[in-house]
Protein backbone atom coordinates (compact mmCIF):
# COMPACT_ATOMS: atom_id res chain seq x y z
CA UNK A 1 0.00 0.00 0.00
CA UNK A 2 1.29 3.49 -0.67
CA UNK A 3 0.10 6.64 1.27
CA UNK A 4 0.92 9.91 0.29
CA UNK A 5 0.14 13.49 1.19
CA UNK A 6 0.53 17.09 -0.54
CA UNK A 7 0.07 20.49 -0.39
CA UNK A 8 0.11 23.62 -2.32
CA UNK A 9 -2.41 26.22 -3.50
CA UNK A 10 -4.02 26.54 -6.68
CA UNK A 11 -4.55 29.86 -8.47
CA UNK A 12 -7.22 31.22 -10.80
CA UNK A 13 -9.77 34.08 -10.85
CA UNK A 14 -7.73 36.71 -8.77
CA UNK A 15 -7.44 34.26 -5.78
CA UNK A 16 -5.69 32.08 -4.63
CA UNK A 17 -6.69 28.84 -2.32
CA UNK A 18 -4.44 26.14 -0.52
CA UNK A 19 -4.84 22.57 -1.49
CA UNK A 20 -4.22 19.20 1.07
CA UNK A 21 -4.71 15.67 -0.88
CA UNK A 22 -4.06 12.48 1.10
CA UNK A 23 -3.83 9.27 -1.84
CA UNK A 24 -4.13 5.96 -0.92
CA UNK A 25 -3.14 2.98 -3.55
CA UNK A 26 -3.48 -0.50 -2.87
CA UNK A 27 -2.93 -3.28 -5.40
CA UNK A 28 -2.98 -6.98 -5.01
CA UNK A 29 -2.39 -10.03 -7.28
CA UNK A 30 -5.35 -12.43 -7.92
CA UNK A 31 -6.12 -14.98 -9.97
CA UNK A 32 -3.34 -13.45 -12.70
CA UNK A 33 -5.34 -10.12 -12.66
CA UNK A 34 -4.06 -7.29 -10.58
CA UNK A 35 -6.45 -5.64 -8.71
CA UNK A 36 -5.70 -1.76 -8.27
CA UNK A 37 -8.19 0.88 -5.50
CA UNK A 38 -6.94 4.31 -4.98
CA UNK A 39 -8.59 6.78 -2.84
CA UNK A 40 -8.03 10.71 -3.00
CA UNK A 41 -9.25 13.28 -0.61
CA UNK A 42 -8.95 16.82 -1.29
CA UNK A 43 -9.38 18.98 1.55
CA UNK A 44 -10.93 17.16 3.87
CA UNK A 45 -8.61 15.80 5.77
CA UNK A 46 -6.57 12.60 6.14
CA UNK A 47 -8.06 9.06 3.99
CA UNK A 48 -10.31 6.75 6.15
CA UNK A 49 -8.11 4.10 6.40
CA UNK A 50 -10.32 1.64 7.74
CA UNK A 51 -12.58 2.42 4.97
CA UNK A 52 -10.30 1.95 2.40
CA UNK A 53 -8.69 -1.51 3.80
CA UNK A 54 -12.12 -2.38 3.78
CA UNK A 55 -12.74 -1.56 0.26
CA UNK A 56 -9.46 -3.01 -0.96
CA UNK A 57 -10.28 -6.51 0.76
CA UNK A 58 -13.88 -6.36 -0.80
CA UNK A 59 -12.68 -6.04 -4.54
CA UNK A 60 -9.80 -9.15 -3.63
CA UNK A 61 -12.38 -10.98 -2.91
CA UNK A 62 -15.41 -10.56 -5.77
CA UNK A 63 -12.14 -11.17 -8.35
CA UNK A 64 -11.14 -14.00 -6.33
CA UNK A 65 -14.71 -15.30 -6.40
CA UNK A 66 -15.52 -14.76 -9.83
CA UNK A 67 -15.86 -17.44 -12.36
């Protein structure tokens, strides 16, 4: 899993606003596919980790269940 964060503003219309983004990628190998979730949030604080572990373990499993 990779976790990032980043900050800066963007600029546009005679102002001038600052900009957080927490990214989370998570990729897995299954059944010779590779299953890829990525979660951005801009602004509103860090990811929901829990959420997105969640997530991540869901789509493993539907590809490992799939026939």
């Amino acid at each position: 899993m990779i976790s990032e964060q980043a900050t800066g503003t963007v600029t546009g219309r005679g102002r001038t606003v600052p900009l957080r983004q927490s990214q989370l990628i998570g990729m897995a190998p299954v059944r010779g596919y590779a299953v890829m979730v990525q979660a951005i949030t801009t602004n509103a604080g860090p990811a929901d980790m829990a959420g997105f572990t969640t997530t991540l373990a869901r789509a493993v499993d539907k590809v490992a269940r799939a026939r």
